[in-house]
N, C-alpha and C. Protein backbone atom coordinates (compact mmCIF):
# COMPACT_ATOMS: atom_id res chain seq x y z
N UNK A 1 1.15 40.60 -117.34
CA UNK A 1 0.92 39.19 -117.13
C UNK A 1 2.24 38.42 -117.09
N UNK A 2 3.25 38.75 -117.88
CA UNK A 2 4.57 38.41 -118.10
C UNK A 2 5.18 38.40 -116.83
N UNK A 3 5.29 39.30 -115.97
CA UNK A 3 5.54 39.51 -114.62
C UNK A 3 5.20 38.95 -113.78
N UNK A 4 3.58 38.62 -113.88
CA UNK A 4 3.52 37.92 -112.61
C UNK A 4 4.06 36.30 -112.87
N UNK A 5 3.73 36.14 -113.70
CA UNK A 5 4.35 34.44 -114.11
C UNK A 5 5.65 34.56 -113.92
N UNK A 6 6.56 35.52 -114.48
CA UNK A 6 8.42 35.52 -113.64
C UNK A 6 8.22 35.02 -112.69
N UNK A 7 7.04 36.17 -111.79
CA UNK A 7 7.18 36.61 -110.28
C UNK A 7 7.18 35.03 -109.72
N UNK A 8 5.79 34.32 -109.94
CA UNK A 8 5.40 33.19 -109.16
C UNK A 8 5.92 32.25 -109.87
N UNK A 9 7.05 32.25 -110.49
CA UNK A 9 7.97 31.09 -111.02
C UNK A 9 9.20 30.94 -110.14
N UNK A 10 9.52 32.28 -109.81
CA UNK A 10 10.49 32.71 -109.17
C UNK A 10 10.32 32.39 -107.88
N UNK A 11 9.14 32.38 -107.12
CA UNK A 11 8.92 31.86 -105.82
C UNK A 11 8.88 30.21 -105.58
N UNK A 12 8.22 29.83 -106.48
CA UNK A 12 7.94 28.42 -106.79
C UNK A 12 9.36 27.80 -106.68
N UNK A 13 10.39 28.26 -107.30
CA UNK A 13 11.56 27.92 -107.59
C UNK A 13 12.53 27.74 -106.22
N UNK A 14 12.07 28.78 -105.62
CA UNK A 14 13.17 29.36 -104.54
C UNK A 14 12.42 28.23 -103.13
N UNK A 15 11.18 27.90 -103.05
CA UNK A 15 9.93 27.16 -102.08
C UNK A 15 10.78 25.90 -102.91
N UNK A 16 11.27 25.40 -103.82
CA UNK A 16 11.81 24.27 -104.07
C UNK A 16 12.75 23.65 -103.67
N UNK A 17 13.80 24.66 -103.83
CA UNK A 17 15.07 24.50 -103.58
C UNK A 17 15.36 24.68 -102.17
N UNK A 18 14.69 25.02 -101.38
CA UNK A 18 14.93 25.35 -99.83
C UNK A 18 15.11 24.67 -98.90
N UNK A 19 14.46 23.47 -99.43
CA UNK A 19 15.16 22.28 -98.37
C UNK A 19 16.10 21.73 -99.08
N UNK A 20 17.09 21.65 -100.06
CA UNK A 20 18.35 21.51 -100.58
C UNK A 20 19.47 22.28 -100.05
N UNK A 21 19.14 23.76 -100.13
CA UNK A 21 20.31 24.17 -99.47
C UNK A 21 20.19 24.51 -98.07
N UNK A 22 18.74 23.82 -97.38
CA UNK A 22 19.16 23.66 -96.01
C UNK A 22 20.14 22.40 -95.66
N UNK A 23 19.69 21.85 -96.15
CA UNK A 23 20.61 20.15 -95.84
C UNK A 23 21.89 20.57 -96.55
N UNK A 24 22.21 21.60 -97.37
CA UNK A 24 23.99 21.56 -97.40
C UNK A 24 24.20 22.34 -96.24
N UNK A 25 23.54 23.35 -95.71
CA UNK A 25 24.20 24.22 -94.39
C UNK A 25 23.88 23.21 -93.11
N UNK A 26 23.09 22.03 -93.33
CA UNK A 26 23.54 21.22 -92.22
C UNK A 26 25.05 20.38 -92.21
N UNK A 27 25.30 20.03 -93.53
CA UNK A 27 25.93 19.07 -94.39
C UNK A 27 27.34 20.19 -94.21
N UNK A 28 27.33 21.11 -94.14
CA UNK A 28 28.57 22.18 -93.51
C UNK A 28 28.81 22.36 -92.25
N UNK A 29 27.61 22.38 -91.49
CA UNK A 29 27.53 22.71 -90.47
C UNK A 29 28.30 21.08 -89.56
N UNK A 30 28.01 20.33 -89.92
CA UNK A 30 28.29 19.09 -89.82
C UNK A 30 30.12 18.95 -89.33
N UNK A 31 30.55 19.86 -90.89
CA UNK A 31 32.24 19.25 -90.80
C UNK A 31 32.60 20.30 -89.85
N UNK A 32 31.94 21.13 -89.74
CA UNK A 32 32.28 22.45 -88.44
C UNK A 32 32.17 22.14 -87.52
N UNK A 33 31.13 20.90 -86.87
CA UNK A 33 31.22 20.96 -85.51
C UNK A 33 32.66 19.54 -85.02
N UNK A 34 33.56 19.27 -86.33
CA UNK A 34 34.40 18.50 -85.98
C UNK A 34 35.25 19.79 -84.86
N UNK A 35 35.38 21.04 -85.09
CA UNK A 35 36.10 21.58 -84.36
C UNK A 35 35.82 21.37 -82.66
N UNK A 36 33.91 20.90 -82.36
CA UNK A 36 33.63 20.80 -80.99
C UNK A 36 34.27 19.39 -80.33
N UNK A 37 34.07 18.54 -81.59
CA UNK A 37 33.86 16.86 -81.54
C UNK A 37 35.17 16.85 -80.01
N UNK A 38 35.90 17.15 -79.90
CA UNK A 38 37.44 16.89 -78.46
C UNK A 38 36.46 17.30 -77.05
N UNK A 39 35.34 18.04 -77.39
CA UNK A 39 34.71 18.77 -75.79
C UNK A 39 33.35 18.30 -75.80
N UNK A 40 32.34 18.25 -77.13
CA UNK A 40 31.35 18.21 -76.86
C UNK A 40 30.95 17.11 -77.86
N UNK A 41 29.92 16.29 -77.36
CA UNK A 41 29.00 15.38 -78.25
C UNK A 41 27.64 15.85 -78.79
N UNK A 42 26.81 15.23 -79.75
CA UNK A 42 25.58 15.58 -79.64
C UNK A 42 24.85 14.32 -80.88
N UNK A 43 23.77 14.35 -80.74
CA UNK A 43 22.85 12.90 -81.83
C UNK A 43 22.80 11.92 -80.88
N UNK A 44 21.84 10.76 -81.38
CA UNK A 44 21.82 9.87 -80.08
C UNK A 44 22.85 9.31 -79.39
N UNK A 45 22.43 9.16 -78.32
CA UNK A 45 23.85 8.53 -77.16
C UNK A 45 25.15 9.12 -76.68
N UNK A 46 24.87 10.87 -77.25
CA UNK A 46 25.49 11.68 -77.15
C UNK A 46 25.66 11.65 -75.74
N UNK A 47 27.12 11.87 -74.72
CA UNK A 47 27.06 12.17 -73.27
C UNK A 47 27.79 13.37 -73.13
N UNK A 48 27.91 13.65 -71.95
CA UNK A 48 28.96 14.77 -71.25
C UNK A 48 30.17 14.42 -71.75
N UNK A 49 31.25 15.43 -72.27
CA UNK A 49 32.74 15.42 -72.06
C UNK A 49 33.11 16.06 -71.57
N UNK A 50 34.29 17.16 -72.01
CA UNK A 50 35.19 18.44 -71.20
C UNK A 50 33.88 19.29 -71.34
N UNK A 51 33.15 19.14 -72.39
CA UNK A 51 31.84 20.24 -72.15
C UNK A 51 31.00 19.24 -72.20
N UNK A 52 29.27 20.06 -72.34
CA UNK A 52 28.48 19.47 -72.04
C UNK A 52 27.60 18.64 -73.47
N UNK A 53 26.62 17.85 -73.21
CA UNK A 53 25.98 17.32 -74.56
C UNK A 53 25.44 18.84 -74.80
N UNK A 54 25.30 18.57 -76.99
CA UNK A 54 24.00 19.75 -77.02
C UNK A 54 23.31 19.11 -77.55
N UNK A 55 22.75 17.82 -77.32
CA UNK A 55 21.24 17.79 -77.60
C UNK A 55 20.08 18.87 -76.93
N UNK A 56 19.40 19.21 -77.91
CA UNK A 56 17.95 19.98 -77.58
C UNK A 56 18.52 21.72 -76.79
N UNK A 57 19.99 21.94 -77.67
CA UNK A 57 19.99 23.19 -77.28
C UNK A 57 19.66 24.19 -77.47
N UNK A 58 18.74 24.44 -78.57
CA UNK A 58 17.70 25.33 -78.72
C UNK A 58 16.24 25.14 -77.94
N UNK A 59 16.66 26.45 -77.01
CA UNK A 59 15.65 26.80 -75.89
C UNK A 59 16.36 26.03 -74.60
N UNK A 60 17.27 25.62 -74.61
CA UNK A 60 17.47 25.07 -73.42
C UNK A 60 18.51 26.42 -72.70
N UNK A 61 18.26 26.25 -70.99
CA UNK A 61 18.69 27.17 -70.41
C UNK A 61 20.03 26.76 -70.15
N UNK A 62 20.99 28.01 -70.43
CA UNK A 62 22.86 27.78 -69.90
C UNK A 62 22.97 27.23 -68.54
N UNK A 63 23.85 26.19 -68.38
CA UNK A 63 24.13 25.56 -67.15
C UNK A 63 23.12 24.52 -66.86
N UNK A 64 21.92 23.65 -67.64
CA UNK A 64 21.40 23.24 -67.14
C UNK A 64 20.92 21.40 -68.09
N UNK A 65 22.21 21.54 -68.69
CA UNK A 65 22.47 19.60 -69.43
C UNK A 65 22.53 18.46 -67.78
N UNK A 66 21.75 17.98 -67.48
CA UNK A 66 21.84 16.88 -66.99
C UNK A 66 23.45 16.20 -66.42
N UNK A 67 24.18 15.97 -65.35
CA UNK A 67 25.09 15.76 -64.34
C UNK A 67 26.53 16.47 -65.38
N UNK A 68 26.07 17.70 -65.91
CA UNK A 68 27.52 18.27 -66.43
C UNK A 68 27.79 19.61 -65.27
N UNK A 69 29.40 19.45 -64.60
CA UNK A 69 29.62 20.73 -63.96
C UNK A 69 30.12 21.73 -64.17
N UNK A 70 28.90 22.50 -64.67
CA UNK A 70 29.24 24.07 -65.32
C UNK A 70 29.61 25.46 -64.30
N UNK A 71 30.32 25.85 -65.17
CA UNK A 71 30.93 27.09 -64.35
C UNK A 71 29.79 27.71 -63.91
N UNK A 72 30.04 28.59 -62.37
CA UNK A 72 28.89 29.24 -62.08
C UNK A 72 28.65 30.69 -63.14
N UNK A 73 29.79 31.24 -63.49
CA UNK A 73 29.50 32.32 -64.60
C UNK A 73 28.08 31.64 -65.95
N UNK A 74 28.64 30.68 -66.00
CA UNK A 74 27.73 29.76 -67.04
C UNK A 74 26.26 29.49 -66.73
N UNK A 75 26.13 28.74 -65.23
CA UNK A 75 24.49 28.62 -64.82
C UNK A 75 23.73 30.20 -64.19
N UNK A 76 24.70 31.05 -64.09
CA UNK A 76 23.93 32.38 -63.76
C UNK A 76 24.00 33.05 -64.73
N UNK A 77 24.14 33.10 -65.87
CA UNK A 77 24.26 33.56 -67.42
C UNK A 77 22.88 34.45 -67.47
N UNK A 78 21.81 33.52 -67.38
CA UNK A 78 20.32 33.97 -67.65
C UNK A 78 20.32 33.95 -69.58
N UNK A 79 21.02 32.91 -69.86
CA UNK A 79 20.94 32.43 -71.00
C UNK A 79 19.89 31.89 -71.18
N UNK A 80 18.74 31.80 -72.63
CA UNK A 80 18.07 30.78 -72.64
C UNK A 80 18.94 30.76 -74.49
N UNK A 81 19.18 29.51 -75.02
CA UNK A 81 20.05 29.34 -76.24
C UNK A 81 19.11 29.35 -77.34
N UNK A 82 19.11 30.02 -78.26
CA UNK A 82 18.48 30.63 -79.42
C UNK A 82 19.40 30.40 -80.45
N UNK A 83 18.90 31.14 -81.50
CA UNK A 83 19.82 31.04 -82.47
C UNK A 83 20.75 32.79 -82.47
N UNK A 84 20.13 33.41 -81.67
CA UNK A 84 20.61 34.59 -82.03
C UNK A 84 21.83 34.87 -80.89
N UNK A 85 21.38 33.65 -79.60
CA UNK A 85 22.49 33.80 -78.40
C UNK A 85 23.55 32.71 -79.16
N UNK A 86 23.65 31.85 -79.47
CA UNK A 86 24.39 30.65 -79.83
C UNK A 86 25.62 31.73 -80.78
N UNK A 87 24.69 32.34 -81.79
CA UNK A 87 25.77 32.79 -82.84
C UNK A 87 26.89 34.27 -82.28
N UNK A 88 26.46 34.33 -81.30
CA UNK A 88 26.39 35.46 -80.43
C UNK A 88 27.97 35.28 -79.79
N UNK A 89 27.65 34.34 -79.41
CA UNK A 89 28.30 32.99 -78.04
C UNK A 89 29.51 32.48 -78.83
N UNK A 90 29.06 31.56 -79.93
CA UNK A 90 30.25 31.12 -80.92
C UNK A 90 31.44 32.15 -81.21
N UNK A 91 31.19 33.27 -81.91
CA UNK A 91 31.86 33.89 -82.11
C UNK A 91 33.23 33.98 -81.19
N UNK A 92 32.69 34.37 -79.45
CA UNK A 92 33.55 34.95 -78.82
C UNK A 92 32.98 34.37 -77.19
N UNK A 93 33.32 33.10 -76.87
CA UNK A 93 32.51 32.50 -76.06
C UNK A 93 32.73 33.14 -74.69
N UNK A 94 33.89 33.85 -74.20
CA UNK A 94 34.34 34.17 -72.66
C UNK A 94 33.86 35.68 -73.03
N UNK A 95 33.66 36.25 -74.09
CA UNK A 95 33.31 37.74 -74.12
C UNK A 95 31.76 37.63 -73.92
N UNK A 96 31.11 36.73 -74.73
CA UNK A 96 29.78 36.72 -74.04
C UNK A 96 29.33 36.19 -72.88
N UNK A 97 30.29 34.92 -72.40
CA UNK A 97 30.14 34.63 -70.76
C UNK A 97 31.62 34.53 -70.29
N UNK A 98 31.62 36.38 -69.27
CA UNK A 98 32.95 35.91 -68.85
C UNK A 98 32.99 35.20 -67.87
N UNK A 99 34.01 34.39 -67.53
CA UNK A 99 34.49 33.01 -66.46
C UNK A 99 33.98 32.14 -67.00
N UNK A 100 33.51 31.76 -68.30
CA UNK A 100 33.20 30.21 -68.53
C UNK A 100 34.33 29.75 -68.50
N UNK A 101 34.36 27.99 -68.64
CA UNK A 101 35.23 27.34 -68.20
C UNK A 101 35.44 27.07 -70.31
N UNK A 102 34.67 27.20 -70.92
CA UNK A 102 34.89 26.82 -72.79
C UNK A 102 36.39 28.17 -72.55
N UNK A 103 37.19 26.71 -73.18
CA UNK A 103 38.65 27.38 -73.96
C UNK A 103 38.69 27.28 -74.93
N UNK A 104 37.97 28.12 -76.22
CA UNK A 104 37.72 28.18 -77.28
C UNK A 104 38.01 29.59 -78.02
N UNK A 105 39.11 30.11 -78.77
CA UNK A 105 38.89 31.13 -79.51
C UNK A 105 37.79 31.71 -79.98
N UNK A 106 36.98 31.14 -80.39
CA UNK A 106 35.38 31.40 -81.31
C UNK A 106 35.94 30.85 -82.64
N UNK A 107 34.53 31.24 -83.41
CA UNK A 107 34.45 31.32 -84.89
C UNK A 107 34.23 32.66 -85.07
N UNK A 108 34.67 32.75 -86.44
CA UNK A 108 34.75 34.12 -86.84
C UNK A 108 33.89 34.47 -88.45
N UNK A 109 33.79 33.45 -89.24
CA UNK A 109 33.45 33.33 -90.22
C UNK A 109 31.48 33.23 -90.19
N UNK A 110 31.42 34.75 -90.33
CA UNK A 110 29.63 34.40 -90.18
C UNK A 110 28.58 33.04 -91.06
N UNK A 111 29.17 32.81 -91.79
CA UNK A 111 28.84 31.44 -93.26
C UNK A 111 29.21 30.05 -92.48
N UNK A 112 30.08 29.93 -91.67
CA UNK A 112 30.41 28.92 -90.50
C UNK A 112 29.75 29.08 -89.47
N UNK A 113 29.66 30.18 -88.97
CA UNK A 113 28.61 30.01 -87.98
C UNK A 113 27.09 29.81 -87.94
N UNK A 114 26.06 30.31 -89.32
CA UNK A 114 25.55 29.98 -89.41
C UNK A 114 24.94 28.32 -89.75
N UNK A 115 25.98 27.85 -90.45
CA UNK A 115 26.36 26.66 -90.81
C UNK A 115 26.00 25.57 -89.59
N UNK A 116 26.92 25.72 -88.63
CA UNK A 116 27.18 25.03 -87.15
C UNK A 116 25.84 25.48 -86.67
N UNK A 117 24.68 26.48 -86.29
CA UNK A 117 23.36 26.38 -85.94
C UNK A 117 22.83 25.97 -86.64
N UNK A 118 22.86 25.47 -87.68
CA UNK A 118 21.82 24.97 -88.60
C UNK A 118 22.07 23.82 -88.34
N UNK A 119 23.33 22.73 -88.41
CA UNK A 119 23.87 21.43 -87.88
C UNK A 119 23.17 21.55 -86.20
N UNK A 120 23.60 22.07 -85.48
CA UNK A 120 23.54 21.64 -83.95
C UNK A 120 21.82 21.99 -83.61
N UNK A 121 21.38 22.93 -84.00
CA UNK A 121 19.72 23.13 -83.72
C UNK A 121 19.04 22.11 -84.45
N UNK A 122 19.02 21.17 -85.32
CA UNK A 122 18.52 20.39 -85.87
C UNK A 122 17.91 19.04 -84.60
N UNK A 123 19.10 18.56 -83.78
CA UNK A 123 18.55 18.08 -82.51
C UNK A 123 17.47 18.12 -81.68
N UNK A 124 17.07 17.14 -80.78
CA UNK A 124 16.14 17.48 -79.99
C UNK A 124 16.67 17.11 -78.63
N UNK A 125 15.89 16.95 -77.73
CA UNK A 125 17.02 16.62 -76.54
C UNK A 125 17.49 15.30 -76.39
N UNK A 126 16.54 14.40 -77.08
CA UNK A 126 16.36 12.96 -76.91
C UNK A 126 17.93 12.62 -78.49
N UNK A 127 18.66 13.85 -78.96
CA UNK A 127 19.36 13.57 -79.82
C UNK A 127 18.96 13.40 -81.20
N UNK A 128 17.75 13.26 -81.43
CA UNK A 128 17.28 12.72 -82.64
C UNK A 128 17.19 13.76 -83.34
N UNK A 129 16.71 13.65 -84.75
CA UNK A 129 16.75 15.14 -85.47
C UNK A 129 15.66 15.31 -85.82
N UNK A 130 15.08 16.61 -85.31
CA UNK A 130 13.44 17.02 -85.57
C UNK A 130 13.21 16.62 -87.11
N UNK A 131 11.86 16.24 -86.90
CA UNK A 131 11.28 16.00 -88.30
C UNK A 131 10.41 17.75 -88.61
């Protein structure tokens, strides 16, 4: 009996705290995407720069943000952006699409990168942040 009360204390606990330390890996993810902030925008009124907006870039297809001109390596990708292509992508952006026009080393730090999808997937396309 002792056990199961650990057990379902232990869940209870962890179902508590889960939206706390999601909002710090946004709240990280946040000061990480200062590294995009020179190329890319995103949240409302976000526009095109040297790259494109990422509002609503989860599920949205590579090459296809509204009047941004993306490399053709980029719109023939056959990307659709996930969390598993994004972290994929971050890392090593011309190794996963070679000829993009992103001049970006990557990230390297898997705890940062998860970080930065948890910040940037939070969006919707309209910029706002899913409820």
């Amino acid at each position: 009996m002792t056990k199961l009360i650990f057990g379902a204390l232990t869940i209870l606990t962890a179902i508590a705290t889960a939206p706390a330390a999601m909002a710090q890996d946004a709240a990280a993810g946040k000061s990480s995407f200062n590294k995009c902030l020179a190329c890319h925008a995103i949240g409302e009124g976000a526009k095109n720069k040297v790259g494109p907006e990422l509002n609503g870039l989860d599920g949205r297809k590579s090459g296809t943000a509204p009047d941004y001109n993306y490399s053709d390596a980029n719109k023939n990708s056959g990307i659709t952006w996930n969390e598993a292509q994004f972290k994929e992508y971050i890392k090593d952006p011309k190794a996963k699409i070679p000829g993009t026009k992103m001049a970006f080393a990557g990230i390297k730090n898997q705890t940062e990168i998860n970080n930065l999808w948890t910040y940037v997937s939070q969006f919707d396309k309209d910029g706002k942040i899913k409820q």
